[in-house]
Protein backbone atom coordinates (compact mmCIF):
# COMPACT_ATOMS: atom_id res chain seq x y z
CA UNK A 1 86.86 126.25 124.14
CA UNK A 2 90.12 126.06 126.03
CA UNK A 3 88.84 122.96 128.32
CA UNK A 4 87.90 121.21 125.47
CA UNK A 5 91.03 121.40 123.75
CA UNK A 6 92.62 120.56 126.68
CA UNK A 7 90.21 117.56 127.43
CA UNK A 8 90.88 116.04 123.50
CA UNK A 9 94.60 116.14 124.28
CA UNK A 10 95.03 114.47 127.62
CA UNK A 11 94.16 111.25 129.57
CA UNK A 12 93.55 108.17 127.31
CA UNK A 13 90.87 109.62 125.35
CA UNK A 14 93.55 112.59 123.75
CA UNK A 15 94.10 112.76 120.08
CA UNK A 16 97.11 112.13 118.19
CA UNK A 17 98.30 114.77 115.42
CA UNK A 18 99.62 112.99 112.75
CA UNK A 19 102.45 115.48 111.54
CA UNK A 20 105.28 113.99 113.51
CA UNK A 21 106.63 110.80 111.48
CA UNK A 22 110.19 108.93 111.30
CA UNK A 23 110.60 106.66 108.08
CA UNK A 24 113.48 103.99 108.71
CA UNK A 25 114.70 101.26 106.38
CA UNK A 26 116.76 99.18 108.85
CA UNK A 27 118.79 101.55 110.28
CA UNK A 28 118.53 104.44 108.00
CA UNK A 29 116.18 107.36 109.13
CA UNK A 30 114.69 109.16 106.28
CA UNK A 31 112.37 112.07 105.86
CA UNK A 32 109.32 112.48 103.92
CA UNK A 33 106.73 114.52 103.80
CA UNK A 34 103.76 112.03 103.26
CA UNK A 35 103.36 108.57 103.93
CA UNK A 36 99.65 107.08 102.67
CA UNK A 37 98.12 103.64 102.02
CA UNK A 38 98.68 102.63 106.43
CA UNK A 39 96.16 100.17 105.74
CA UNK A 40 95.64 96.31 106.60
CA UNK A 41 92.89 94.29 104.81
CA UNK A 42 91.82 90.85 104.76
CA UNK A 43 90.23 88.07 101.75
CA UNK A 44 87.37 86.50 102.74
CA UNK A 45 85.07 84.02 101.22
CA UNK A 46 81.44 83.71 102.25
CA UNK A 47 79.19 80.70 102.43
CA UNK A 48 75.86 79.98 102.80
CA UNK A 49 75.05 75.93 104.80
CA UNK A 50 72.51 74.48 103.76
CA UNK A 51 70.26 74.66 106.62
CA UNK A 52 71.21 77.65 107.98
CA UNK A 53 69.72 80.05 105.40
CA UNK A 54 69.57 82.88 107.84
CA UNK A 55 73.39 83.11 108.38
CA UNK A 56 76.03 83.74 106.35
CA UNK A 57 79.48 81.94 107.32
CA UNK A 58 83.29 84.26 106.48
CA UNK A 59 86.18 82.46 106.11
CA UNK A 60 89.41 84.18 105.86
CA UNK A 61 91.60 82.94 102.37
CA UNK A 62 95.37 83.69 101.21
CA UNK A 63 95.55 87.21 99.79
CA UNK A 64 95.65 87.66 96.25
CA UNK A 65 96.82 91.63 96.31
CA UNK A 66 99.43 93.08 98.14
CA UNK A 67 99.05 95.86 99.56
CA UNK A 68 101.26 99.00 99.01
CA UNK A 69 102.37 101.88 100.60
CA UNK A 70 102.94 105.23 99.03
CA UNK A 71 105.74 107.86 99.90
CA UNK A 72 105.90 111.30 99.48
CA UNK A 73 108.67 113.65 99.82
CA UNK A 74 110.09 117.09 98.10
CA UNK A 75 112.92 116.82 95.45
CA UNK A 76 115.89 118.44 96.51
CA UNK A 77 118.84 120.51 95.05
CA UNK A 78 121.17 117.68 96.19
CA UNK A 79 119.16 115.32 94.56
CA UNK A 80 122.45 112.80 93.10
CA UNK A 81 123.67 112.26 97.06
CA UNK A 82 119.92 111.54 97.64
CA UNK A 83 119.65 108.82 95.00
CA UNK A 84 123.42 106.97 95.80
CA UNK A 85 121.28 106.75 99.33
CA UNK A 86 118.22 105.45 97.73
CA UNK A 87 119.85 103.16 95.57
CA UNK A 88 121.56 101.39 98.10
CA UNK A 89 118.70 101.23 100.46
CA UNK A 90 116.33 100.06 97.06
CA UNK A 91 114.27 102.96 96.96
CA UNK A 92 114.71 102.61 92.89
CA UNK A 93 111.76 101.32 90.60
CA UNK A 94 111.92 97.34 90.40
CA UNK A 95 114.06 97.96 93.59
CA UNK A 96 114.17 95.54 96.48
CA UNK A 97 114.15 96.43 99.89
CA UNK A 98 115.28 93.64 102.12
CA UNK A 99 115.46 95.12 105.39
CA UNK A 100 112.58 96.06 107.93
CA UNK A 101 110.62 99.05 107.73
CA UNK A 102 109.33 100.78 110.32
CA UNK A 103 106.99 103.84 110.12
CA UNK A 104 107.76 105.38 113.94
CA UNK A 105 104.68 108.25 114.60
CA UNK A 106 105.93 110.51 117.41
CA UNK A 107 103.29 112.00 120.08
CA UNK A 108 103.48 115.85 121.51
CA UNK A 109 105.78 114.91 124.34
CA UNK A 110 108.58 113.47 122.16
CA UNK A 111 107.89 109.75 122.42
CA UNK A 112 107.39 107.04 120.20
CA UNK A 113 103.72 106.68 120.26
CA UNK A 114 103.06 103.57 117.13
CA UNK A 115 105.16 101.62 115.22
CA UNK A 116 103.96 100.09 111.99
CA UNK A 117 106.24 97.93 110.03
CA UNK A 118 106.61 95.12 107.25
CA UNK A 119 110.15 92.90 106.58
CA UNK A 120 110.57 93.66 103.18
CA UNK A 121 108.71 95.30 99.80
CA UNK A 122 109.59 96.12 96.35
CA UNK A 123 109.12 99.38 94.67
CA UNK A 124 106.78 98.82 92.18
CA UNK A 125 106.14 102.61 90.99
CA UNK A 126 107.89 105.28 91.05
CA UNK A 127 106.47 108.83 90.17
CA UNK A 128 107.33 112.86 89.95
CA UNK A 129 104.71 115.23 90.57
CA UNK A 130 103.56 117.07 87.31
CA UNK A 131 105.83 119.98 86.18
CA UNK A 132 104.21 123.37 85.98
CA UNK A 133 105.68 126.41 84.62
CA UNK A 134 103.08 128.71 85.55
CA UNK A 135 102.96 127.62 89.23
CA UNK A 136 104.84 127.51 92.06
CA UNK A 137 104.80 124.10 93.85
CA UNK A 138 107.39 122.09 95.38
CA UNK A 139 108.67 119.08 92.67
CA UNK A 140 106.93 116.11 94.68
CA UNK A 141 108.38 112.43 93.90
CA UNK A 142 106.63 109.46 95.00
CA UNK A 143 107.66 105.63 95.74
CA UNK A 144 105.29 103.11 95.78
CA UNK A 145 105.83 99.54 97.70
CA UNK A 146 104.22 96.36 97.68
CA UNK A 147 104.87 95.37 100.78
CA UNK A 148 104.72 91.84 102.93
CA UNK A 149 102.03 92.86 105.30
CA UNK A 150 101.83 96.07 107.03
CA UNK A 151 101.60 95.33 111.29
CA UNK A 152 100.78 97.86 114.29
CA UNK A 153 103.98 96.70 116.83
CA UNK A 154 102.36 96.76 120.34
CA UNK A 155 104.02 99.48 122.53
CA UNK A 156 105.28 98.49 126.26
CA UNK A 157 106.50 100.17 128.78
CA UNK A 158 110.13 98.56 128.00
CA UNK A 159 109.98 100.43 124.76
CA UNK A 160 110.46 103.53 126.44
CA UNK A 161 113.37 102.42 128.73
């Protein structure tokens, strides 16, 4: 068992956890706890030529959705300092975030492993978790963002110079 573990998380075959995540909005680092919706999809049309009955032609067309991206995060006690923060980066509802954003996932040894990142969104929902008296869960809130187009940055060696 130990030589497979140690086999998944080496050489260029290892897996990547996906608990260690940096949120930044330009230069701002924030936490949360939860980031969903990493996803990148495409409109296509299909055709069928006369002719060619057998075979179906796709043809990539301007999206008509965007896509969105869904944060998660615990409220805290200090919540008013958190939302002068979030107002002024546009984490509000109807808010407009006009600077990159970059989704940083760090590997086991410390480095920047992937970068995903759009130029700019809008918060188009905004959400707290359901209150419960007879439970005791951590107050979730959520932000959702329509986003320009999520892309995977390419990693170099410069990147870790």
């Amino acid at each position: 068992m130990g030589n497979l573990k140690k086999t998944l998380n080496s050489g260029m075959y290892g897996v990547m956890h996906n608990a260690n995540f940096i949120l930044a909005i330009g230069q701002e680092l924030l936490s949360f706890s939860k980031v969903s919706n990493i996803s990148r999809a495409l409109d296509y049309d299909s055709f069928v030529e006369g002719g060619l009955n057998g075979r179906v032609r796709s043809f990539v067309k301007p999206k008509q959705q965007q896509e969105t991206l869904t944060l998660e995060k615990g409220v805290g006690i200090s919540r008013s300092l958190d939302m002068d923060a979030y107002e002024k980066l546009g984490l509000r509802p109807g808010g407009r975030i006009k600077q990159a954003v970059t989704l940083i996932v760090v590997g086991e040894d410390d480095f920047e492993d992937r970068y995903y990142s759009f130029d700019e969104g809008v918060v188009v929902k905004w959400e707290v978790g359901n209150l419960d008296a007879l439970g005791c869960e951590v107050l979730i809130e959520r932000f959702e963002i329509a986003h320009s187009g999520l892309e995977e940055v390419a990693m170099t060696e410069a990147n870790y110079s």
